[in-house]
Protein backbone atom coordinates (compact mmCIF):
# COMPACT_ATOMS: atom_id res chain seq x y z
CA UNK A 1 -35.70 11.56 -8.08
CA UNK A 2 -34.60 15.06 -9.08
CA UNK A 3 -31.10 15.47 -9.95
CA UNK A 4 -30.42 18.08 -8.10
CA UNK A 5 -31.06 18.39 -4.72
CA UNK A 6 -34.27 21.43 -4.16
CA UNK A 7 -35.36 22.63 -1.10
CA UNK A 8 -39.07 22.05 -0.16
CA UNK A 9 -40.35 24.92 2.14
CA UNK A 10 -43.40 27.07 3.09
CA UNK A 11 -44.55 29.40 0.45
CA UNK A 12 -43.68 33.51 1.00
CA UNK A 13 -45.66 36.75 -0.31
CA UNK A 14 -41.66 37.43 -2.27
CA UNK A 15 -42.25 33.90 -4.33
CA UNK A 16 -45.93 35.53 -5.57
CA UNK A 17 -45.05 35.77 -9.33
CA UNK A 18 -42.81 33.29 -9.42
CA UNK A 19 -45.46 30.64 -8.57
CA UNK A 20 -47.94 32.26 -10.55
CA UNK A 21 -45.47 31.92 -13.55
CA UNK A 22 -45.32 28.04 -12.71
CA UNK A 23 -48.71 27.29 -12.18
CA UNK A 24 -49.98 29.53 -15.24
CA UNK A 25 -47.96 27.79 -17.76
CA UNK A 26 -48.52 24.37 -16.49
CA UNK A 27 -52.05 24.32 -16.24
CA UNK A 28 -53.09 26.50 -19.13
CA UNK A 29 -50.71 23.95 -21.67
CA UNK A 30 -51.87 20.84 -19.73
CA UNK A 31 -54.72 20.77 -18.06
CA UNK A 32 -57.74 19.26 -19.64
CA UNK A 33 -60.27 21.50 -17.81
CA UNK A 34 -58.03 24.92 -18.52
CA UNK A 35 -57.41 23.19 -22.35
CA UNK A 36 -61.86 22.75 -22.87
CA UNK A 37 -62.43 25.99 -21.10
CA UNK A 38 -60.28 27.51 -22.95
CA UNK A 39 -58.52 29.56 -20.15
CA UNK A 40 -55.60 31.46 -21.25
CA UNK A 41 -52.05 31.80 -19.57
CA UNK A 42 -52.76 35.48 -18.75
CA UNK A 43 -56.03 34.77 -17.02
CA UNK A 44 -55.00 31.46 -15.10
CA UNK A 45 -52.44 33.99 -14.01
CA UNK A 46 -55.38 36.36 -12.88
CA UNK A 47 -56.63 33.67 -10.83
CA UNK A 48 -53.48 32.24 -9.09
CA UNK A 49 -52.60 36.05 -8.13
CA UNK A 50 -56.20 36.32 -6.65
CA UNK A 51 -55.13 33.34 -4.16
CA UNK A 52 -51.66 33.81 -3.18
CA UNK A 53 -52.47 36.30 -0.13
CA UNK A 54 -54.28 33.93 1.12
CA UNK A 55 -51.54 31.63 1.25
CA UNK A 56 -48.96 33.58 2.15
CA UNK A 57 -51.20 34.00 5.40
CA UNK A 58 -52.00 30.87 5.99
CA UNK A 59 -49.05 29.19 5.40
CA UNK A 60 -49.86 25.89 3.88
CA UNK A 61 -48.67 25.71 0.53
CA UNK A 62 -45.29 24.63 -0.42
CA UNK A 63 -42.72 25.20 -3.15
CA UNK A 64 -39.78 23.39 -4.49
CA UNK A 65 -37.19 25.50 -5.08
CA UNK A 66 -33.23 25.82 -6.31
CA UNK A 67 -31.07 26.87 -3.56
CA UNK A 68 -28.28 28.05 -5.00
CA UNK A 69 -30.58 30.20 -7.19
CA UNK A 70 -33.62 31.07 -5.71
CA UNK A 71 -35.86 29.10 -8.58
CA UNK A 72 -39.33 27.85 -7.63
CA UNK A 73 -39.71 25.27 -9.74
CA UNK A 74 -42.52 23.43 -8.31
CA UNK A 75 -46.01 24.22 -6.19
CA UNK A 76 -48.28 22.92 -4.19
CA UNK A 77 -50.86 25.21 -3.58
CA UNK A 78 -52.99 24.47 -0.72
CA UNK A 79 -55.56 26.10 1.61
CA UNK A 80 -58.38 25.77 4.79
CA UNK A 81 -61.00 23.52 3.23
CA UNK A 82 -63.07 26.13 4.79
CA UNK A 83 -62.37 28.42 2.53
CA UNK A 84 -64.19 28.27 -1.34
CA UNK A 85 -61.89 28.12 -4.31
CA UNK A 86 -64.80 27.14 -6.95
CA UNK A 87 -66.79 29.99 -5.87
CA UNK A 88 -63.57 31.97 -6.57
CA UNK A 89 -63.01 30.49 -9.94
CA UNK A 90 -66.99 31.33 -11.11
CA UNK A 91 -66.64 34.92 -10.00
CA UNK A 92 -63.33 35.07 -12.11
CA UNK A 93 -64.76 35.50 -15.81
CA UNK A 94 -66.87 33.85 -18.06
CA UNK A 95 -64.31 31.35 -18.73
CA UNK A 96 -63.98 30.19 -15.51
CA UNK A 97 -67.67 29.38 -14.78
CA UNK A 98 -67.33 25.75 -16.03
CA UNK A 99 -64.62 24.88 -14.30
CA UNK A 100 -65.99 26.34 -11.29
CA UNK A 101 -69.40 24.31 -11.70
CA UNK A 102 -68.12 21.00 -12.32
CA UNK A 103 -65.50 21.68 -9.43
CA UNK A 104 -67.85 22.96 -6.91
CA UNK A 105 -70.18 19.93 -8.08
CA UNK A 106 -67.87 17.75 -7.33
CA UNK A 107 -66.91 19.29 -3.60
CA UNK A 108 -70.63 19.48 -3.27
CA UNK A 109 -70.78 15.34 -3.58
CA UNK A 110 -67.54 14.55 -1.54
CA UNK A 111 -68.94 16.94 1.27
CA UNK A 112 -72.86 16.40 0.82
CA UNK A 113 -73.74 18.84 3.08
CA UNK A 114 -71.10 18.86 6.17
CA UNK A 115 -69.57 22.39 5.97
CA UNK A 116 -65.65 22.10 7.06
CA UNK A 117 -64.57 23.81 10.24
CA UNK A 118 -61.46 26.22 9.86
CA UNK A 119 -58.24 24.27 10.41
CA UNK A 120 -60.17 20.53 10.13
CA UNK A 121 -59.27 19.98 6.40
CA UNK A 122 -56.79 20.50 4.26
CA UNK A 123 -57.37 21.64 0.60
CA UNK A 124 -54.67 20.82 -1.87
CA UNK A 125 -55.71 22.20 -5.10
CA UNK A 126 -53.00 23.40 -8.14
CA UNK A 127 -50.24 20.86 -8.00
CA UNK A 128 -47.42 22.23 -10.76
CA UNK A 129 -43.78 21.28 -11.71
CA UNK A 130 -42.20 23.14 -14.44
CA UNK A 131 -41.86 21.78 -17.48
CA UNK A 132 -38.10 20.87 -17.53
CA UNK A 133 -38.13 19.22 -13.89
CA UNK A 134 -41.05 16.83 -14.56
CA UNK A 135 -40.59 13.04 -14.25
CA UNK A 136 -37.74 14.16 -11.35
CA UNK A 137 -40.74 13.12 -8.44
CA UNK A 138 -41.31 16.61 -7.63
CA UNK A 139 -44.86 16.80 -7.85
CA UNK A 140 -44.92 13.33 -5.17
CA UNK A 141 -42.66 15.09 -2.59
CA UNK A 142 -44.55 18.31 -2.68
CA UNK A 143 -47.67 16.43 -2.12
CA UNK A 144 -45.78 14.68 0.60
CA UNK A 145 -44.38 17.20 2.55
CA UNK A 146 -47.50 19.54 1.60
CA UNK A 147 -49.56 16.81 3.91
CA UNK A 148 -47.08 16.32 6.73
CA UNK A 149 -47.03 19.88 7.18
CA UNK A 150 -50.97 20.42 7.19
CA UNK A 151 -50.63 17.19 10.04
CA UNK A 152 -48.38 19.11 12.20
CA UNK A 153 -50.53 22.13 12.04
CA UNK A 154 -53.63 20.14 13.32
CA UNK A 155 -55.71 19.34 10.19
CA UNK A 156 -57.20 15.84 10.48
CA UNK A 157 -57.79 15.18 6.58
CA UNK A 158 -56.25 16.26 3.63
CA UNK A 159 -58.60 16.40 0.11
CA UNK A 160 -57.61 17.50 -4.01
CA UNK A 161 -59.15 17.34 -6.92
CA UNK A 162 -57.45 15.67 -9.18
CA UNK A 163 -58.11 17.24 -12.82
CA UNK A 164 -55.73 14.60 -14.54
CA UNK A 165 -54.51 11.24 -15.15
CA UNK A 166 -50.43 12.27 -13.68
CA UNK A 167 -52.17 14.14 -10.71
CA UNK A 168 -54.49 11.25 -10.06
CA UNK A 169 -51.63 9.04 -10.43
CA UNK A 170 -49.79 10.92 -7.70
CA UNK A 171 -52.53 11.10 -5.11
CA UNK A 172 -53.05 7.23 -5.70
CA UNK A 173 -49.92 6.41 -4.87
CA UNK A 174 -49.57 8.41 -1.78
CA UNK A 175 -52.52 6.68 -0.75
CA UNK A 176 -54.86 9.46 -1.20
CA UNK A 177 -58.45 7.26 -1.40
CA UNK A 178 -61.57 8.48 -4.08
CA UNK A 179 -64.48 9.38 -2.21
CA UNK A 180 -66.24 11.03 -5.72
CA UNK A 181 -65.68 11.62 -9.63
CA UNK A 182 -67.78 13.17 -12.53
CA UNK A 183 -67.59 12.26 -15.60
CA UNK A 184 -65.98 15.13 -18.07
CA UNK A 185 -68.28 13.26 -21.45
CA UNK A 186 -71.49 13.59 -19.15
CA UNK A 187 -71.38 16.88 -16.75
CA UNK A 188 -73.67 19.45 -18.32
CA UNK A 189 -72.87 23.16 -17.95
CA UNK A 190 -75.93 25.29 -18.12
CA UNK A 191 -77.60 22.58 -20.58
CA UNK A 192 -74.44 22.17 -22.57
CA UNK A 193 -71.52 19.73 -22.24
CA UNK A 194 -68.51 21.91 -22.01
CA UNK A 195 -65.97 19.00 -21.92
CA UNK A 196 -66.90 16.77 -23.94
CA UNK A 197 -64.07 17.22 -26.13
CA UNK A 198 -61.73 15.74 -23.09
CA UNK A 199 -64.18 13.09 -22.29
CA UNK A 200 -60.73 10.52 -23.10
CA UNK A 201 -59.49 11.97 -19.51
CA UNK A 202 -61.95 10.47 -17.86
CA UNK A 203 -63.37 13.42 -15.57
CA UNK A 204 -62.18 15.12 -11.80
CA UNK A 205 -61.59 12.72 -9.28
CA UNK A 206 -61.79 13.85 -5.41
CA UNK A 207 -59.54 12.24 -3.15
CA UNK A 208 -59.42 12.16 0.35
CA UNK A 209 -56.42 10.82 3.08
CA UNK A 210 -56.88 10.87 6.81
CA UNK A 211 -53.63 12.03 8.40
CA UNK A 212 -51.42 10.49 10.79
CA UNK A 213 -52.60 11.00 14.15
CA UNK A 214 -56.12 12.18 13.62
């Protein structure tokens, strides 16, 4: 566990570029979808901008923070399943589009055809820790508390894609269960195979956990 002791609470419009400074750096240095798309820092930051109003309305993600200081230094960035982050992602920039296919693919299997009511499931979807608090179990307790607090505002199941092997890892052991995957050395973007150079990662797994009480 962390060293120090953070406080996990709901995310607020004032912690905007803050968590887009977290969640740009981690994901453009680490992410093998961000890493074959070749998405930089500045336009990962385009795209986490684009979301945060929506959380700050709906109130579901949550950040790890310092309290003595005011540092985010974690994220959990979550949203209404009823609401279409791929489609967001393709209408970025031309960069995007992959990720947005084989994404939206992906939801496409796990929900084959049932469209998700508003408030029914709960979308977990950019899971970052900063750099120098990784390893501390940050990115578990924000996935924990992330889903306790979707449960107490109604939702019934809670689903992520899971872009890596430490996310997947994660998810797993909270009990999260896979319900679809595609394969990064076989998904074909507009006849060519975008990823193939991360094929080693295995591909995007979708995982899925009912929530207590539902």
């Amino acid at each position: 566990m962390a060293d120090i002791a953070l406080e996990y609470r709901v995310y607020r419009d004032a912690d905007a570029e803050q968590v887009t400074a977290v969640l740009s750096d981690v994901f453009s240095r680490h992410d093998p979808l961000a890493y074959a798309a070749h998405v930089t820092r500045e336009e990962f930051a385009g795209f986490v901008r684009s979301l945060l109003p929506h959380a700050g309305n709906d109130g579901l993600t949550i950040v790890a923070c310092v309290p003595r200081t005011g540092e985010i230094v974690g994220v959990m960035l979550s949203n209404d399943g009823a609401a279409d982050s791929a489609e967001q992602l393709s209408e970025l920039n031309e960069e995007f589009r992959p990720i947005g296919s084989i994404l939206g693919e992906l939801n496409g299997i796990y929900l084959a055809g049932h469209t998700p009511r508003s408030g029914e499931m709960l979308h977990l979807y950019l899971l970052g820790v900063a750099d120098r608090f990784a390893g501390q179990g940050i990115g578990k307790q924000l996935v924990i508390r992330t889903v306790e607090h979707g449960a107490r505002k109604g939702y019934k199941v809670a689903f992520a894609e899971a872009t890596n092997r430490r996310s997947q890892h994660i998810f797993r052991n909270l009990e999260f269960v896979e319900r679809a995957q595609i394969m990064y050395g076989t998904h074909l973007f507009e006849g060519q195979n975008i990823f193939a150079g991360i094929a080693e990662h295995g591909g995007p797994i979708l995982m899925e956990k009912v929530l207590v009480g539902a």
